[in-house]
Protein backbone atom coordinates (compact mmCIF):
# COMPACT_ATOMS: atom_id res chain seq x y z
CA UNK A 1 -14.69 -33.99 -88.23
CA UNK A 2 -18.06 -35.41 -88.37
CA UNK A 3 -16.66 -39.50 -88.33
CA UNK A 4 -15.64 -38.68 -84.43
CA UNK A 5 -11.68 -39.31 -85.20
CA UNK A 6 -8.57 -37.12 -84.23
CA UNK A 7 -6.64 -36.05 -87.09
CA UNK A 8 -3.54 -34.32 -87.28
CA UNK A 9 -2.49 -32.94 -90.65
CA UNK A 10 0.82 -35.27 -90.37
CA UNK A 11 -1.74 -38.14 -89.61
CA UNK A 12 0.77 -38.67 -87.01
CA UNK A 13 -1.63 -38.35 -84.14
CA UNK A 14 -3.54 -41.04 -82.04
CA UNK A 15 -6.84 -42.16 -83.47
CA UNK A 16 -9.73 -43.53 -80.79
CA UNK A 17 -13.12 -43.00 -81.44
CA UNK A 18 -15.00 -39.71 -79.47
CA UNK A 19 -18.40 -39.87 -78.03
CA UNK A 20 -21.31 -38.73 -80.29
CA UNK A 21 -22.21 -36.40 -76.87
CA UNK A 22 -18.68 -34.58 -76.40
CA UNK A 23 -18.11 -34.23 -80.46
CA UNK A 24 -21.99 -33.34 -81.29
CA UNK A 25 -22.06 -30.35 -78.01
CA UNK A 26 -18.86 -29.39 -78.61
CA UNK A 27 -19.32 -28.73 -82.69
CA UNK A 28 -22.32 -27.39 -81.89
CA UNK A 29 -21.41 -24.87 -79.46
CA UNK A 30 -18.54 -24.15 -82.14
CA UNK A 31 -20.82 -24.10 -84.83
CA UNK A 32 -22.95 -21.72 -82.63
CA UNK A 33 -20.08 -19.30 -82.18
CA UNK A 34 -18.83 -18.96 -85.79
CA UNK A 35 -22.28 -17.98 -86.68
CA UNK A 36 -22.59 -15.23 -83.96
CA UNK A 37 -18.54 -13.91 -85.09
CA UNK A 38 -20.09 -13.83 -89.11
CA UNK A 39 -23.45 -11.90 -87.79
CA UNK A 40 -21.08 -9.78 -86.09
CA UNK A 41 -18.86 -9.07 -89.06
CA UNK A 42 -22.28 -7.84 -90.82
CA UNK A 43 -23.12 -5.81 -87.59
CA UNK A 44 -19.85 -4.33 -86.65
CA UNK A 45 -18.65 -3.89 -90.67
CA UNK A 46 -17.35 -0.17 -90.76
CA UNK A 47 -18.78 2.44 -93.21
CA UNK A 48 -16.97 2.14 -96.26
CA UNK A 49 -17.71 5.71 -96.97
CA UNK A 50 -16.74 7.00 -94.10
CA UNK A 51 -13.89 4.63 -93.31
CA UNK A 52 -12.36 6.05 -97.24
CA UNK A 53 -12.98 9.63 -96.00
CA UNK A 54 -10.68 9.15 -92.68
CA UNK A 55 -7.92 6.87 -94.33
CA UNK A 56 -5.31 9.23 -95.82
CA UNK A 57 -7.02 12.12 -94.54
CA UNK A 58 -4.25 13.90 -92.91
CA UNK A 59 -1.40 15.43 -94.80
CA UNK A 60 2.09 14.04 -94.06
CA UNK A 61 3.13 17.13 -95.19
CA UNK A 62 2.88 20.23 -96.80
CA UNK A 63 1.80 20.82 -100.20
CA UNK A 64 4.06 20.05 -103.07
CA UNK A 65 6.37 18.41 -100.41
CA UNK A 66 8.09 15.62 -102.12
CA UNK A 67 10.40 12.80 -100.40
CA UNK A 68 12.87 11.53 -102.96
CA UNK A 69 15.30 8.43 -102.53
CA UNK A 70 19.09 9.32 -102.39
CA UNK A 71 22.38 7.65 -102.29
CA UNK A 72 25.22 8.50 -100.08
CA UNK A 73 28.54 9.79 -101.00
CA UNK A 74 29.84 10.52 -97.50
CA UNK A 75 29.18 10.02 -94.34
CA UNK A 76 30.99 12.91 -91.84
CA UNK A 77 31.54 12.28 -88.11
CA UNK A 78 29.33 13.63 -85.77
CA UNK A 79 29.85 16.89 -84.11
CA UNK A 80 31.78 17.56 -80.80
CA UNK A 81 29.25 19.72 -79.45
CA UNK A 82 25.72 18.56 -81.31
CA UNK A 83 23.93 21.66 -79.59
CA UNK A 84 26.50 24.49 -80.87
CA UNK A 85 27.77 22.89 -84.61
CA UNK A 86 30.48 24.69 -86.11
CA UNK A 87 29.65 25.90 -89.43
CA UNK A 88 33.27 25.19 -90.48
CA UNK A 89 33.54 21.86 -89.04
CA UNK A 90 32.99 18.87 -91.53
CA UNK A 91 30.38 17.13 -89.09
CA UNK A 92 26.97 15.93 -88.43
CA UNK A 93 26.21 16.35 -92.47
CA UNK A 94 25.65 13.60 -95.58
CA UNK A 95 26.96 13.63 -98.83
CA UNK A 96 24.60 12.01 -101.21
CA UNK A 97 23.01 12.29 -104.71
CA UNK A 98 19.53 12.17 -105.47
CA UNK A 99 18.01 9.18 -107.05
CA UNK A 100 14.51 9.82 -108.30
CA UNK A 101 12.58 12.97 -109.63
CA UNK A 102 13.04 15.56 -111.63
CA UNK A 103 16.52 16.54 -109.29
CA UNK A 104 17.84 13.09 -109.77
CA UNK A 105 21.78 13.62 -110.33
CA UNK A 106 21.90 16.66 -107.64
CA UNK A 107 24.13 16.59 -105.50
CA UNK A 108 22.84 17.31 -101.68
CA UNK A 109 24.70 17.95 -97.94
CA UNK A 110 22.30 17.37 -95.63
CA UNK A 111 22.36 18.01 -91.80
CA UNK A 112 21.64 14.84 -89.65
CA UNK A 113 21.16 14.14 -85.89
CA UNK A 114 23.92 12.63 -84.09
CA UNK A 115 22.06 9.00 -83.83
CA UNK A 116 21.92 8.98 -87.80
CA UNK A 117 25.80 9.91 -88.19
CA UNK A 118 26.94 6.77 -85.72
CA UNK A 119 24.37 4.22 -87.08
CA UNK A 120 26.99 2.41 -89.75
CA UNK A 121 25.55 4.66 -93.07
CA UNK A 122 27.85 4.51 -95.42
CA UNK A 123 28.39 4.99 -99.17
CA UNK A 124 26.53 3.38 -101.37
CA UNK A 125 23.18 3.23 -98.62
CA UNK A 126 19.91 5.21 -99.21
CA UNK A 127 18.28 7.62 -97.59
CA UNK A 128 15.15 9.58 -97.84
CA UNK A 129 15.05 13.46 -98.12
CA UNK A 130 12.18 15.89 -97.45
CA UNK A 131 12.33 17.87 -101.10
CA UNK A 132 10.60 21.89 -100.28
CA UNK A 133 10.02 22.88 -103.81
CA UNK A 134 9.80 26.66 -102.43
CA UNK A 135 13.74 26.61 -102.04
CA UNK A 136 16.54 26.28 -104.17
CA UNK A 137 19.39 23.75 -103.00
CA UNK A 138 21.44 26.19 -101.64
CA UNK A 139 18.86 27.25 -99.48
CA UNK A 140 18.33 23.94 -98.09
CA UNK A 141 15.38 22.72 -100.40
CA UNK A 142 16.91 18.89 -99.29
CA UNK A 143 16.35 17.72 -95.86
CA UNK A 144 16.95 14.94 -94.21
CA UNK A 145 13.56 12.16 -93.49
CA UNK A 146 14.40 9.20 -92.61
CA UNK A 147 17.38 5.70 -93.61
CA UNK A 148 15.74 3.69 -96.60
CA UNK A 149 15.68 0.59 -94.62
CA UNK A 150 13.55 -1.31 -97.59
CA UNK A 151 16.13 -4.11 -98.57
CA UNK A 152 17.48 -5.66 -94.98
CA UNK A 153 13.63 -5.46 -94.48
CA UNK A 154 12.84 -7.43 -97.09
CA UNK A 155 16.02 -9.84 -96.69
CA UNK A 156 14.80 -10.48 -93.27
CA UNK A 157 11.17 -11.47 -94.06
CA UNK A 158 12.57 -13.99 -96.79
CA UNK A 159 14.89 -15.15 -94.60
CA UNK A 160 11.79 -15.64 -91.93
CA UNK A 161 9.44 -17.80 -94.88
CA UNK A 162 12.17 -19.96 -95.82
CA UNK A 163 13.25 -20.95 -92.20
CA UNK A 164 9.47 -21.95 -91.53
CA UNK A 165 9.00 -23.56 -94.54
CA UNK A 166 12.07 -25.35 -94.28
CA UNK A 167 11.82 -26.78 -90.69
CA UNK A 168 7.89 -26.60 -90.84
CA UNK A 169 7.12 -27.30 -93.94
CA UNK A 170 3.84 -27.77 -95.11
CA UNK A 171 2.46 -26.55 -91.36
CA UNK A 172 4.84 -24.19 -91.55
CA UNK A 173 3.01 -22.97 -95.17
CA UNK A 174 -0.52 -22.94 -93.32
CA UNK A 175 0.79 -21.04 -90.64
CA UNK A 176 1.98 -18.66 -93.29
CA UNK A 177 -1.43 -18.10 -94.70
CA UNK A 178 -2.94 -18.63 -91.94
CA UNK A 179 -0.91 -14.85 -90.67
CA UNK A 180 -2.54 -13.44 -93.70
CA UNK A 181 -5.74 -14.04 -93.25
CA UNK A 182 -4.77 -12.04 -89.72
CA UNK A 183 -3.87 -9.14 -91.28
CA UNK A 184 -6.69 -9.30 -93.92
CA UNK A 185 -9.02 -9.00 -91.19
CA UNK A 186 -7.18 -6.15 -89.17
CA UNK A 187 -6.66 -4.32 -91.88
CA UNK A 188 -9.79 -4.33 -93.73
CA UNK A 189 -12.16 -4.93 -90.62
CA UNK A 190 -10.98 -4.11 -87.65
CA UNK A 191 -8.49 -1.02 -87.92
CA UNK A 192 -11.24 0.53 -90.47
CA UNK A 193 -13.94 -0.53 -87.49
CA UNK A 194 -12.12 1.06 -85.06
CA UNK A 195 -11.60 4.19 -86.88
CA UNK A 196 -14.68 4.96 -87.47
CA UNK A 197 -15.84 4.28 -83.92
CA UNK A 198 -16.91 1.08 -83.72
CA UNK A 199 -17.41 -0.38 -80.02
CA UNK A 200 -13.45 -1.69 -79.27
CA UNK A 201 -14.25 -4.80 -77.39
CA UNK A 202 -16.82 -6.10 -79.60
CA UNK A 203 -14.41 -5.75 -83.08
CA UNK A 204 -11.49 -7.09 -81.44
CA UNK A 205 -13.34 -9.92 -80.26
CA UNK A 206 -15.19 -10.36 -83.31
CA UNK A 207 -11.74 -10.06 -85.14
CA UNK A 208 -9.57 -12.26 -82.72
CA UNK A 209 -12.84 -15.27 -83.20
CA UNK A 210 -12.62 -15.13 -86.99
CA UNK A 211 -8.75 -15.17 -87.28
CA UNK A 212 -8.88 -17.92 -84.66
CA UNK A 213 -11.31 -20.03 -86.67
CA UNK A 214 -9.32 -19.94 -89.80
CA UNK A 215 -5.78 -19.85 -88.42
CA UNK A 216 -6.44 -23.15 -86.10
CA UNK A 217 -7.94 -25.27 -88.37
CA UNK A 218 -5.45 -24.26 -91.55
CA UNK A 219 -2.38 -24.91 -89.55
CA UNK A 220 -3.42 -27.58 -87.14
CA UNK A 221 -6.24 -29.34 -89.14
CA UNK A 222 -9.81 -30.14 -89.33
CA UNK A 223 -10.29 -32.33 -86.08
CA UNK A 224 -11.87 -32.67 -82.64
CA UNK A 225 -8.29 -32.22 -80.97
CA UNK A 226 -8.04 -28.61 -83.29
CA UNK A 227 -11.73 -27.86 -81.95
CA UNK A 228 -10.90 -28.70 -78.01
CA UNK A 229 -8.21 -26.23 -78.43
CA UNK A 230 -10.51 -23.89 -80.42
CA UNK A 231 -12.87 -23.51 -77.59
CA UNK A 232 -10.22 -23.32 -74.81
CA UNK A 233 -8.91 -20.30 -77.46
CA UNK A 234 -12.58 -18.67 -77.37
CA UNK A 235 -13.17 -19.25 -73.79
CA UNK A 236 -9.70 -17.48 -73.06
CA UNK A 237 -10.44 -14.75 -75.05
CA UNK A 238 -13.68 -13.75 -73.48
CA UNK A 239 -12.20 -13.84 -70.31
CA UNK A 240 -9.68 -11.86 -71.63
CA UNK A 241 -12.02 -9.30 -72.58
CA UNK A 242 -14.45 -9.04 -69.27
CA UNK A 243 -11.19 -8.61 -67.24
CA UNK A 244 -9.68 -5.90 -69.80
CA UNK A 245 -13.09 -4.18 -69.83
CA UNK A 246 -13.13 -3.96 -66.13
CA UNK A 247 -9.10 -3.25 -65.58
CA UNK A 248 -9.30 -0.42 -68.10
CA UNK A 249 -12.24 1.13 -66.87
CA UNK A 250 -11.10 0.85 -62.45
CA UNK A 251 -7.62 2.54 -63.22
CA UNK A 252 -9.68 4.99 -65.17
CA UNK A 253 -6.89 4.71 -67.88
CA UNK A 254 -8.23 7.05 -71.13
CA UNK A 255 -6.44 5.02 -73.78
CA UNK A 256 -4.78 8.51 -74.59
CA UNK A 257 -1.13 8.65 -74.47
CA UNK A 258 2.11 9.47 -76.94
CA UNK A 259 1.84 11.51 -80.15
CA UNK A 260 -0.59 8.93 -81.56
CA UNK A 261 -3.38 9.58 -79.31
CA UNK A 262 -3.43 13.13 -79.65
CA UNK A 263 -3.52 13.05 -83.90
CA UNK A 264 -6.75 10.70 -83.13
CA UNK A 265 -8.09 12.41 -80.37
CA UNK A 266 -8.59 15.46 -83.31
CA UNK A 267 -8.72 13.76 -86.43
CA UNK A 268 -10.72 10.52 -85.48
CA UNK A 269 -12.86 11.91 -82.81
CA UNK A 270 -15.31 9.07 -82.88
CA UNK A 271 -12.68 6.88 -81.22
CA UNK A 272 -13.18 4.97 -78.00
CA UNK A 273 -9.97 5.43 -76.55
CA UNK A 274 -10.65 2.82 -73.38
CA UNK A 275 -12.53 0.53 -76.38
CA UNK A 276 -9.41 0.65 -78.19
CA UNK A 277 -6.99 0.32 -75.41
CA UNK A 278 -8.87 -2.70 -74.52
CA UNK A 279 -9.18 -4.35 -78.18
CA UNK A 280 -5.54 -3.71 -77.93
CA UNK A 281 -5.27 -6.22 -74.93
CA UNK A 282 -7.28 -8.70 -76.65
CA UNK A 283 -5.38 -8.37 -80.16
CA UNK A 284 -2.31 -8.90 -78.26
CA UNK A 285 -2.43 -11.73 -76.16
CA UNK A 286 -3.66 -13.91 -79.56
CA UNK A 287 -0.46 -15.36 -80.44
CA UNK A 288 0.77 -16.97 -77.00
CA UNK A 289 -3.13 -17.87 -76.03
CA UNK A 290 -3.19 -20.22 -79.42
CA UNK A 291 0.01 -21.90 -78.42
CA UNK A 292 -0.87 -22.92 -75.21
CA UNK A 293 -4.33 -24.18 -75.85
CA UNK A 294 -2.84 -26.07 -78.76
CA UNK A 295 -0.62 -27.57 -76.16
CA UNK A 296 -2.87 -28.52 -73.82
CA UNK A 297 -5.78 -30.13 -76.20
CA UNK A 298 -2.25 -32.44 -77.85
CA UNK A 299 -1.29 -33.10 -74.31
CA UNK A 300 -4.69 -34.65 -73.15
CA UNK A 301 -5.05 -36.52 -76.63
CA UNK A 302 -1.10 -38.15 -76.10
CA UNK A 303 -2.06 -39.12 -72.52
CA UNK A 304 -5.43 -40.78 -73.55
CA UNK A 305 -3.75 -42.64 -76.18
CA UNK A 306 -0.52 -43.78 -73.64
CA UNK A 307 -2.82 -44.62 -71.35
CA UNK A 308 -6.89 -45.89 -72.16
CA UNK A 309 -7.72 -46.65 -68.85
CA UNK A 310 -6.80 -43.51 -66.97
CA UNK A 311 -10.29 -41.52 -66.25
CA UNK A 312 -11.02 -38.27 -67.52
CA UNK A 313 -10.14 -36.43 -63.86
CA UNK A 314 -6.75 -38.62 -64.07
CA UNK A 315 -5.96 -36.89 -67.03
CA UNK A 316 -7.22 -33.71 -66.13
CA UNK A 317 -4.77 -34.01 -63.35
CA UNK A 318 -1.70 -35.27 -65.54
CA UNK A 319 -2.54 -32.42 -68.00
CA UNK A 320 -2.48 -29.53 -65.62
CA UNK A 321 0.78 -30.61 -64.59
CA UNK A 322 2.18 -29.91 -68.16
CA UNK A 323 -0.39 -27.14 -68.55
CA UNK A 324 1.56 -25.57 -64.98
CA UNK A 325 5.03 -25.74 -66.38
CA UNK A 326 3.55 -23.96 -69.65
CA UNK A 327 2.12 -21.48 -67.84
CA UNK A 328 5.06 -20.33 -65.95
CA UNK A 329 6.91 -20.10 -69.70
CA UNK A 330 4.29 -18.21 -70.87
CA UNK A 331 3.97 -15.54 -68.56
CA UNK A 332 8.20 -15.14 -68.73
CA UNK A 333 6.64 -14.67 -72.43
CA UNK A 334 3.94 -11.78 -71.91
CA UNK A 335 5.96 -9.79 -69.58
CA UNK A 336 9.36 -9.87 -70.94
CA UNK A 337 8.20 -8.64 -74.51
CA UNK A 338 6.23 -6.25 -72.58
CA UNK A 339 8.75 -5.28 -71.11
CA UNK A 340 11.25 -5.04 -74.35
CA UNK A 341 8.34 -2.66 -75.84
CA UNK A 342 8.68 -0.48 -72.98
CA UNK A 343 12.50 -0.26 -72.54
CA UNK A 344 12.83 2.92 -73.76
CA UNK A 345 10.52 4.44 -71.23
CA UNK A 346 11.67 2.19 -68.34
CA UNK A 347 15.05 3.93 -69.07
CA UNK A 348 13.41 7.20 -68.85
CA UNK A 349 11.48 6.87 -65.29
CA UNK A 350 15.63 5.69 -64.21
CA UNK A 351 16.46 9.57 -64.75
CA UNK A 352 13.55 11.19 -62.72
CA UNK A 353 14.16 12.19 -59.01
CA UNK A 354 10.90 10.35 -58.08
CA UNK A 355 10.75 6.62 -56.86
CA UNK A 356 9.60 4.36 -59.65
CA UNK A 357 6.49 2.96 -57.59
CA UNK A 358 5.22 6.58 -57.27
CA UNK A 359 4.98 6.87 -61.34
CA UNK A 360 3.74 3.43 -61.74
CA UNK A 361 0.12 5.33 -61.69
CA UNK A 362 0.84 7.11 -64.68
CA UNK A 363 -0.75 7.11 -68.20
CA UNK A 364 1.89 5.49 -69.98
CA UNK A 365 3.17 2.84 -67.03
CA UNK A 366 -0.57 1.69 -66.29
CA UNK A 367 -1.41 0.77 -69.57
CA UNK A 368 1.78 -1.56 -69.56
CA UNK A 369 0.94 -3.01 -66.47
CA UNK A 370 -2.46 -3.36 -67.79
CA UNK A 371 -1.89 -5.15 -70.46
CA UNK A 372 0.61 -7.67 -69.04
CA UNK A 373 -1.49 -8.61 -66.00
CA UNK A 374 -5.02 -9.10 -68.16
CA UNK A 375 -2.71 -11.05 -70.69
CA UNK A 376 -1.72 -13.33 -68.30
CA UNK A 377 -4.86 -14.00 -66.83
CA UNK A 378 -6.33 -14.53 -69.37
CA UNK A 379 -3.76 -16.89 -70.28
CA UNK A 380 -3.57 -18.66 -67.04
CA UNK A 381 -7.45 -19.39 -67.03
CA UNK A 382 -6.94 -20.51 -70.59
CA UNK A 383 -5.12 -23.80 -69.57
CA UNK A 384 -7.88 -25.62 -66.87
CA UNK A 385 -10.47 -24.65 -69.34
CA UNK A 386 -8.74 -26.15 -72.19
CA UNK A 387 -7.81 -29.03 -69.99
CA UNK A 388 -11.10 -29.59 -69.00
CA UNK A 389 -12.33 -29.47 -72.40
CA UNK A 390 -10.45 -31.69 -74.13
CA UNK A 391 -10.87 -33.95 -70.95
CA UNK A 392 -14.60 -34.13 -71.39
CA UNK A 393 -13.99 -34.78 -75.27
CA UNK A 394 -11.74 -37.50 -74.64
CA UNK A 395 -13.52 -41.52 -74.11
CA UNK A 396 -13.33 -41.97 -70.61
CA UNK A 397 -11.55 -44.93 -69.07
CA UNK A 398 -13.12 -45.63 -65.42
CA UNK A 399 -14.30 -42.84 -63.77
């Protein structure tokens, strides 16, 4: 980066020489934010012993409670009246034979819920039972747990590599490392953080800076047109952040809702709930703010190289016209997959005998609406600051 030149990793992008003043404040300001996110990573870096002690602290289930693999036999209709089964009736049950253990060979019948008897199993699929080694067979020492859903999983994810790799290619391949770097650093930094009560704001932002370092520059290359979009990213994300902080803590959301929140609430009681609520905002709205920073810096670069003599507010102006049609994309973006996320329990509120608008104030429904609404603004603010970034960057024709 240091010659002044825009690179692309294709070397298919236009090449004009950037001011020594644009590239040397905006590499430093870069270079002043990477340090802060790696003094951070020291500060914020969880316990290890303590972070060991939480992790696989709390018993799945009883002791000596197994869950073997089985294969089914049979698969028997489900039951006319789920609530009152016949015992005589041939329904809601599975036929299978155990795979693994010390029982492998036994032959099991198994009650199911209705869901799992019109899902498609049938013979030859796996299942997983809950083995009690208290009880004979006949007793019911095989229970149903859960559909071994292991292969189509896996199918899918190879079929996901070799579509990017094959229409992407090499980005494609730095894209793919570049998403496992991600979960390197939620998994080992920030979920352990978290856990062990770090401050929720300052790990996910400390998190979402690192990952963005390392996944922009992997899968977009080394350049001041990566580094415009870089600090657009970073400036995004801190707005991000002061908004969720203040959203979160107005609606006086606790972060506590589902099944989830109560297991932490007793066995991780040095969570912030409203931190982690709002880390959650922050962690979430990473994906879509990369692509349309990365959009606008390549938008301002094209224009500057179509047209030389255009001055930087000229292209400011030209690239908030693309950077409006984005936005409105975007946002379809945020609050439709919010929205998919959420179906279930938008399906519930249909069945209550209260007007929808008179629940939107609870738990569960303001976190949503939370999330989508800091997202997007964010997101919005994200594009004139890229904009205006890269427009600065960019030689100047006649201002």
């Amino acid at each position: 980066m240091g010659h002044g030149h825009s690179h692309r990793a294709d070397h298919s992008a236009p090449e004009f020489e950037v001011g020594r003043t644009p590239r040397v404040a905006l590499l430093s300001a870069l270079a002043a934010v990477g340090v802060a996110t790696l003094v951070g990573l020291l500060l914020l870096w969880p316990d290890g012993t303590q972070a060991d002690e939480l992790q696989g602290s709390l018993a799945f289930a009883g002791e000596g409670v197994t869950f073997p693999e089985a294969v089914v036999q049979d698969v028997e209709p489900e039951c006319s009246d789920p609530a009152q089964p016949d015992p005589a009736a041939e329904c809601g049950r599975i036929h299978a034979t155990v795979d693994e253990g010390p029982d492998r060979g036994t032959d099991v019948v198994v009650d199911v819920p209705p869901q799992v008897s019109g899902s498609g199993l049938g013979e030859g699929d796996r299942i997983e039972l809950v083995q009690h080694p208290d009880l004979s067979v006949d007793e019911g020492r095989f229970t149903y747990f859960g559909t071994d859903r292991s292969a189509p999983l896996w199918t899918l994810l190879i079929a996901f590599v070799v579509v990017v790799l094959a229409v992407a290619r090499f980005r494609g391949l730095m894209a793919l490392l570049g998403l496992g770097f991600a979960s390197v650093v939620v998994f080992v930094f920030a979920l352990p953080a978290l856990l062990t009560g770090g401050p929720g704001i300052a790990v996910a932002l400390v998190a979402a800076t690192a990952i963005m370092y390392v996944v922009l520059y992997t899968t977009h290359g080394f350049s001041i047109r990566t580094s415009t979009a870089l600090a657009g990213t970073l400036a995004g994300l801190g707005i991000t952040a002061a908004v969720g902080w203040w959203a979160v803590r107005s609606t006086h959301l606790s972060g506590i809702s589902g099944e989830e929140g109560g297991v932490l609430t007793t066995y991780a009681p040095d969570v912030s709930f409203q931190g982690l609520l709002t880390a959650a905002v922050i962690i979430a709205g990473l994906g879509i703010l990369n692509d349309v920073t990365i959009t606008q810096s390549s938008a301002v670069w094209e224009l500057r190289a179509a047209s030389p003599t255009m001055s930087r507010t000229e292209i400011f102006t030209s690239g908030m016209r693309i950077g409006r049609d984005h936005i409105a994309s975007t946002i379809y973006t945020i609050v439709f997959a919010y929205a998919g996320t959420a179906l279930a329990l938008m399906l519930v509120l249909q069945l209550y005998d209260r007007p929808i608008l008179d629940l939107l104030g609870t738990e569960e429904i303001s976190q949503e609406i939370v999330r989508s609404l800091v997202s997007s603004i964010g997101l919005v603010l994200a594009v004139p600051l890229t904009t205006a970034i890269a427009a600065l960057t960019v030689p100047g024709g006649h201002d």
